[in-house]
Protein backbone atom coordinates (compact mmCIF):
# COMPACT_ATOMS: atom_id res chain seq x y z
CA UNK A 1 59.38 168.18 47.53
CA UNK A 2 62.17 169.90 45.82
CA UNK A 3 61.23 173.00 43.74
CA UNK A 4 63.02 173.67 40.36
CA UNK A 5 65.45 176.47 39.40
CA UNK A 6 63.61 179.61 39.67
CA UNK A 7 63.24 182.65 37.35
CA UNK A 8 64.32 185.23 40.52
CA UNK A 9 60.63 186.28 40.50
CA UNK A 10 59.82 186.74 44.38
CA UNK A 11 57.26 184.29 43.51
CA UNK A 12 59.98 181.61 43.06
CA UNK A 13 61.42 182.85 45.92
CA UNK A 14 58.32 182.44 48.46
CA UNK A 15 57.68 178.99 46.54
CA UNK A 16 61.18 177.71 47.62
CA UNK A 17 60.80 178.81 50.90
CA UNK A 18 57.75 177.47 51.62
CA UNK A 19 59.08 174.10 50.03
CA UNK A 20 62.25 174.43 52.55
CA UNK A 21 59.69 174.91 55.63
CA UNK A 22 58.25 171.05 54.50
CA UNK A 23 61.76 170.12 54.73
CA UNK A 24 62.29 171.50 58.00
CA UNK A 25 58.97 170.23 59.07
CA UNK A 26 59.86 166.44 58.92
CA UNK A 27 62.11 164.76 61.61
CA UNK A 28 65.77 166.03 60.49
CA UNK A 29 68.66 164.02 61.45
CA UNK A 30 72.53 163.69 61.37
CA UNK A 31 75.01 160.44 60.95
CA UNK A 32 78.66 161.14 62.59
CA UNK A 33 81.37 158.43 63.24
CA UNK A 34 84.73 157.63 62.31
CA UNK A 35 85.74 157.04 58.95
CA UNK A 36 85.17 152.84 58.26
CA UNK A 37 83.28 152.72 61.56
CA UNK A 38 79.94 151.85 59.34
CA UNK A 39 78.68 155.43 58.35
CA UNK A 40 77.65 154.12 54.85
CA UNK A 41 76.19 151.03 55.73
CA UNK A 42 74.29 152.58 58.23
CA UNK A 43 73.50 155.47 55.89
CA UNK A 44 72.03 152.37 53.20
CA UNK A 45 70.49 151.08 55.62
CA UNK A 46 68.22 154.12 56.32
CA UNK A 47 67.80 155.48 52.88
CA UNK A 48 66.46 152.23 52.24
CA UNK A 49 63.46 152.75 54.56
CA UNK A 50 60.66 154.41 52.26
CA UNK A 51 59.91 156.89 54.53
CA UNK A 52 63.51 158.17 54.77
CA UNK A 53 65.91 159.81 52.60
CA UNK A 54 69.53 159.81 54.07
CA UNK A 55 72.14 160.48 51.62
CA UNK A 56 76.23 161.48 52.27
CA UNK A 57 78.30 163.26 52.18
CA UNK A 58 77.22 166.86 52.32
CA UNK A 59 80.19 168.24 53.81
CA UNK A 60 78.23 170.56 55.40
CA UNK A 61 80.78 171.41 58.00
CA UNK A 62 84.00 171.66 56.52
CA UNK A 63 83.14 173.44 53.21
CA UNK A 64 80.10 175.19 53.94
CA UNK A 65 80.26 176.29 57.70
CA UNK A 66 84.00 176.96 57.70
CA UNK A 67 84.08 178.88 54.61
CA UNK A 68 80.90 181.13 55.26
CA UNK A 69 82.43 181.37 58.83
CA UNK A 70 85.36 183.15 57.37
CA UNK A 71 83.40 184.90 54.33
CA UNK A 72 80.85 186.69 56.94
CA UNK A 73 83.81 187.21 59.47
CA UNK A 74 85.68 188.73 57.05
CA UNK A 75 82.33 191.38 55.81
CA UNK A 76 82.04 191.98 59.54
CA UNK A 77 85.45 193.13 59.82
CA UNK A 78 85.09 195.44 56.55
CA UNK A 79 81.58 196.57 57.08
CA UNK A 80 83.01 197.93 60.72
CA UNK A 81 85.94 199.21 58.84
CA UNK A 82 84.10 201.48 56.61
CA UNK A 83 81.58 202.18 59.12
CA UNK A 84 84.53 203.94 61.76
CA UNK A 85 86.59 205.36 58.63
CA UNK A 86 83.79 206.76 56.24
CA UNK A 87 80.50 207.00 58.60
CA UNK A 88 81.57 207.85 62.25
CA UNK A 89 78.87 210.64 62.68
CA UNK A 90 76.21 209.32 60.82
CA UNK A 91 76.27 205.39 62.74
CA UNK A 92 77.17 203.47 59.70
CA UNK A 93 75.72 200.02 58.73
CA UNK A 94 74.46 197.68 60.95
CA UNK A 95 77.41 194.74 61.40
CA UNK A 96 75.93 190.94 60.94
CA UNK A 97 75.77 188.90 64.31
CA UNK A 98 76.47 184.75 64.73
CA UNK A 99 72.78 184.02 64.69
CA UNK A 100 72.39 186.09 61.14
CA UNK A 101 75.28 183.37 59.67
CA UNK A 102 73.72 180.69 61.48
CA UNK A 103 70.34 181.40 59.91
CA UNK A 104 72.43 181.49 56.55
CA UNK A 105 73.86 178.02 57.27
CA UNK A 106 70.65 176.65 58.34
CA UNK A 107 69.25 177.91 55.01
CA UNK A 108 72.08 176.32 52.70
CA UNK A 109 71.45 172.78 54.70
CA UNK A 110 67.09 173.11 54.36
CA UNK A 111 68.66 173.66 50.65
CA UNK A 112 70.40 170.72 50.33
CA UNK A 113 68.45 168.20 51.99
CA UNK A 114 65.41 169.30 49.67
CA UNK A 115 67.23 168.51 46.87
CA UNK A 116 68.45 165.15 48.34
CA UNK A 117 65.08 163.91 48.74
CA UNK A 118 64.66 164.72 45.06
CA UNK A 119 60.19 164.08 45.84
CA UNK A 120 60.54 160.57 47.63
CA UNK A 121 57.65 160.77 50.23
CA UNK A 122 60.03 160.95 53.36
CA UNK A 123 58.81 161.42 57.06
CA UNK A 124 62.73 162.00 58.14
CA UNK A 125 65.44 163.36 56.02
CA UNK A 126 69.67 162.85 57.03
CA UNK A 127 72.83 163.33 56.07
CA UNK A 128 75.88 161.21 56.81
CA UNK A 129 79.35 163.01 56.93
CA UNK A 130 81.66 161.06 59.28
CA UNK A 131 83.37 164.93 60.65
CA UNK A 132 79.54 165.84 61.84
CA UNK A 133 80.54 163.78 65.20
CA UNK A 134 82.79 167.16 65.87
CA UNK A 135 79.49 169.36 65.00
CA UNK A 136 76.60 167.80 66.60
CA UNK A 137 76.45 170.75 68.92
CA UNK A 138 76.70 173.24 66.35
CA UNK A 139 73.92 171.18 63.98
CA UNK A 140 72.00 170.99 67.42
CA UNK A 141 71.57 174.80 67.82
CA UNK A 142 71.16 175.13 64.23
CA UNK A 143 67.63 172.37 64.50
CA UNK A 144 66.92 171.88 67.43
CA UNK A 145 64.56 169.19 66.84
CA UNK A 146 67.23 167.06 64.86
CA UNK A 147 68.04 164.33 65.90
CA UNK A 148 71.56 162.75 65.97
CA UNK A 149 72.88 158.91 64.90
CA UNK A 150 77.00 157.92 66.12
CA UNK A 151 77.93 155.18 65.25
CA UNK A 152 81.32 153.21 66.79
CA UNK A 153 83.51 150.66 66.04
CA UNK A 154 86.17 148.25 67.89
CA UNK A 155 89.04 150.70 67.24
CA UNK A 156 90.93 147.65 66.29
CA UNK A 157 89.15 146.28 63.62
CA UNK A 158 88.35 150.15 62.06
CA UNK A 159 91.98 151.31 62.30
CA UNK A 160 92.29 147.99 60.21
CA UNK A 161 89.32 148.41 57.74
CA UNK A 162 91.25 152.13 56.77
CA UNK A 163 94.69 151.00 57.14
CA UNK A 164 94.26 148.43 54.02
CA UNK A 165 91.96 151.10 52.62
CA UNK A 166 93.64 153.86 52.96
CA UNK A 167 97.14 153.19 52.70
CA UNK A 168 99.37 154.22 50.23
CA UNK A 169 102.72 153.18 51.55
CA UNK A 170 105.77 153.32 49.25
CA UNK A 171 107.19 149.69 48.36
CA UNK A 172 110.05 150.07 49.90
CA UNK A 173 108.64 151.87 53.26
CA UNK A 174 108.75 149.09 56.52
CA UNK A 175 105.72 147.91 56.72
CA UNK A 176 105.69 148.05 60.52
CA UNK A 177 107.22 151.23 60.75
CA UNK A 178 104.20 152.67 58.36
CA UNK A 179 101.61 151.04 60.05
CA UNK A 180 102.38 152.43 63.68
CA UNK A 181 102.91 155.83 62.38
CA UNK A 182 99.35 155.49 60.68
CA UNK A 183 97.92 154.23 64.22
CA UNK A 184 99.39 157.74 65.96
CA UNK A 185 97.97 160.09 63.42
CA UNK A 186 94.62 158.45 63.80
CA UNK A 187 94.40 157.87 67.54
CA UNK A 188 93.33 161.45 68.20
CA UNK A 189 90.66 161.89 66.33
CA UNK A 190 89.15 158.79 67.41
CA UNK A 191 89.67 159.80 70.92
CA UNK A 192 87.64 162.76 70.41
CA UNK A 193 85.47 161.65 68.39
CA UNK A 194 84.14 159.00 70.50
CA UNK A 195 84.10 161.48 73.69
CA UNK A 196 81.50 163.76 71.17
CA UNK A 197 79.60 161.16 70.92
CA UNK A 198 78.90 160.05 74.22
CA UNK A 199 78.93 163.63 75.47
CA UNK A 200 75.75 164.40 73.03
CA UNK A 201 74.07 161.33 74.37
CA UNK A 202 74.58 162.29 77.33
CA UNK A 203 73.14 166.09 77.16
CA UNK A 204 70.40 165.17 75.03
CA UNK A 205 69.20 161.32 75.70
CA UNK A 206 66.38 161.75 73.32
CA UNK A 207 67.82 163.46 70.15
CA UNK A 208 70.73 161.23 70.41
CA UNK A 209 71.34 157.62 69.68
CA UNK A 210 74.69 155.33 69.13
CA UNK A 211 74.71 152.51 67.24
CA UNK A 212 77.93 149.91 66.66
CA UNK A 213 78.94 148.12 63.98
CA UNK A 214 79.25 144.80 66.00
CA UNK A 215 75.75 145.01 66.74
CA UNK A 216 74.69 146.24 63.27
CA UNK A 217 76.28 142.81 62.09
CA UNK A 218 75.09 140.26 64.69
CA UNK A 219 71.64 141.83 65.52
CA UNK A 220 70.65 144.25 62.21
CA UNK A 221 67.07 143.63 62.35
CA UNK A 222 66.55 144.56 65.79
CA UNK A 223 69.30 147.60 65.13
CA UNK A 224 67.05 148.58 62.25
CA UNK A 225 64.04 148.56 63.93
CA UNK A 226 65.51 150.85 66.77
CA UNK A 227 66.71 153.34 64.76
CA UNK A 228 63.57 153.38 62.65
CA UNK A 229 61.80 153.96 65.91
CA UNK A 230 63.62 156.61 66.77
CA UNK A 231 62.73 158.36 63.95
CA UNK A 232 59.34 157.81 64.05
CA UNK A 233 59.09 155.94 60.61
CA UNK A 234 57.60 152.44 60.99
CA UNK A 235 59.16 149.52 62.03
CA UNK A 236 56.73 147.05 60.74
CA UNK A 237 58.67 143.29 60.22
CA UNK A 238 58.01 143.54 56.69
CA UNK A 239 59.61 146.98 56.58
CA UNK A 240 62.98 146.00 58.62
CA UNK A 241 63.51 142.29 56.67
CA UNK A 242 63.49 144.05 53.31
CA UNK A 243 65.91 147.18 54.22
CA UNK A 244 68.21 144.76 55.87
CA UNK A 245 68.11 142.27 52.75
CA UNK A 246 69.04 145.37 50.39
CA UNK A 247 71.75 146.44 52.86
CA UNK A 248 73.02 143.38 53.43
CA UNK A 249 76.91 143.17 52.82
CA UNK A 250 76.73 140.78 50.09
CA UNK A 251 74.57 142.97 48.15
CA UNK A 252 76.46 145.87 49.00
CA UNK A 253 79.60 144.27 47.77
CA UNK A 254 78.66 143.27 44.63
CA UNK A 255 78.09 139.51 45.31
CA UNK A 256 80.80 139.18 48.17
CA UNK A 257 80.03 136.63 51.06
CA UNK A 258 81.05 138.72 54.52
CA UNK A 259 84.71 137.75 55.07
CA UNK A 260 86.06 137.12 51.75
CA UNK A 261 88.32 140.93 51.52
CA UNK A 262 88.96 142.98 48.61
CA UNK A 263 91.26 145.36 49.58
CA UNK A 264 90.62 149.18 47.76
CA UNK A 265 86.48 147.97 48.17
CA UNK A 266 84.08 150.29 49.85
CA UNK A 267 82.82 147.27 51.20
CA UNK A 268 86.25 145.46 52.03
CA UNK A 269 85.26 142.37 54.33
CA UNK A 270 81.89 143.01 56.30
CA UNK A 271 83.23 141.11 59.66
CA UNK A 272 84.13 141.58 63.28
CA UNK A 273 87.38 141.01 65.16
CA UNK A 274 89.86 140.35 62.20
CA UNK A 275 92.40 143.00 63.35
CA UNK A 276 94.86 140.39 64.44
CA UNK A 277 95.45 139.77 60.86
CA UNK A 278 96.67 143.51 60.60
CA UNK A 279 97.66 144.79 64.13
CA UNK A 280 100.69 143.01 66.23
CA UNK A 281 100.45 142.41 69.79
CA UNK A 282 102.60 145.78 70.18
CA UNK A 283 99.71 147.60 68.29
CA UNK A 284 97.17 146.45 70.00
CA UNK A 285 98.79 147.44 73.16
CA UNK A 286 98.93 151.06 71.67
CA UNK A 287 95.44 150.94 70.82
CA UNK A 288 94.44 150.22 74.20
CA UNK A 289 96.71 152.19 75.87
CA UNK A 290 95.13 155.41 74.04
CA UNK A 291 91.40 154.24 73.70
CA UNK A 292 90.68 151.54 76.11
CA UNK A 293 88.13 153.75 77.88
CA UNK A 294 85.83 153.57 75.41
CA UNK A 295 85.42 149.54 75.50
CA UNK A 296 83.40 149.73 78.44
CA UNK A 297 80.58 152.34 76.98
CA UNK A 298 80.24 150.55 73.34
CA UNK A 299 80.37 146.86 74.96
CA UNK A 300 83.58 145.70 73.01
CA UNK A 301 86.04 142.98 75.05
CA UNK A 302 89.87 144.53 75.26
């Protein structure tokens, strides 16, 4: 699907575009969630489906939006500079709108996902960032036929999962101490997080799905097959058993059985409910206290 460097010949040019309108022609879709809620898993997972080529991270958002936000604010600003200082009678040049740096954006992304798929037959091509759960209604105005994947975990066992990933606490730092103060810069983006999420399922029921680790882990071929149908790839048994086998965690790991930890791993320890190795009763009760809404929408027990 992807087109090689071209020579700048407008032929080139009209071949890539007509290789990005295939791109944009097959079901487009975006993975958001917390960091260690199960965005690469889930990401595996679908890539391993042969009709679908999801790959992270892009970083779409934070250093391609935000930048080219600024970069076309900032030729705005000039253009209109010039345009009152240099041209007042004649009407100057005609200043850039949001859509024009949307369209730009767009572009970049059609860019990028053709080169993901790198010529693997695909039917539906994503991208998993865990920050696109704060742009899912940008990336919804910008395709409007995407379609959207969140994915959520028991805050408990995540903020556990990234604390012994994460966590670079000096030796001679209170462990306690260091731990709570991780759990308050982290509640907040959770919080909001999570609320993006169920907003966009809300507004658009059939773009939008959520997905949660627990379930991933106790039910993943009926998870799989879900998700494949809502991408409209085929969820044939054959197709689910064997993308669940070469997801599972012990192949992701390396070898690892689920529940024997490796602390620094990608993959650290694949199971569900072991923050009370981690969290004391007094962290829990923060954890609650900020995000306890949410146990009721994803189904977890407080």
């Amino acid at each position: 699907m992807a087109v090689a460097p071209d020579s700048g010949t407008s032929q080139d040019w009209i071949a890539r575009q007509d290789s990005l309108r295939r791109v944009a022609g097959c079901q487009l879709f975006f993975i958001g969630g917390a960091p260690r809620s199960g965005t690469t898993w889930l990401q595996a997972l679908l890539d391993s489906h042969p009709e679908i080529s999801c790959r992270g991270e892009g970083l779409f958002m934070k250093h391609l939006a935000e930048p080219l936000d600024t970069m076309m604010a900032a030729r705005r600003q000039a253009v209109d500079a010039k345009n009152k200082a240099v041209f007042r009678e004649m009407g100057g040049y005609p200043l850039a709108d949001a859509a024009e740096t949307d369209h730009l954006l767009g572009t970049a992304i059609l860019l990028a996902l053709d080169r993901q798929a790198d010529g693997k037959p695909v039917r539906a091509i994503g991208e998993k960032t865990p920050e696109n759960v704060f742009f899912f209604p940008r990336l919804k105005r910008l395709f409007p036929g995407a379609k959207f994947i969140g994915i959520a975990r028991d805050p408990r066992d995540l903020l556990t999962s990234a604390w012994h990933f994460f966590n670079r606490a000096a030796p001679e730092q209170d462990e306690t101490e260091a731990k709570t103060a991780f759990l308050h810069s982290a509640l907040p983006s959770l919080n909001q997080g999570a609320r993006a999420m169920l907003a966009l399922a809300k507004q658009a029921p059939a773009d939008a799905t959520i997905v949660t680790y627990e379930t991933m882990r106790t039910e993943p071929a009926g998870t799989a097959a879900r998700l494949f149908r809502f991408l409209g790839v085929s969820d044939a048994d054959a197709v689910v058993a064997d993308c669940v086998a070469r997801t599972s965690f012990a192949t992701l790991s390396g070898g690892r059985a689920a529940g024997v930890a490796q602390d620094g791993s990608f993959f650290r320890k694949g199971v569900v409910g072991d923050w009370g190795s981690t969290l004391t009763p007094l962290m829990k009760e923060l954890v609650l206290r900020e995000l306890g809404w949410m146990f009721p929408s994803f189904g977890w027990t407080p």
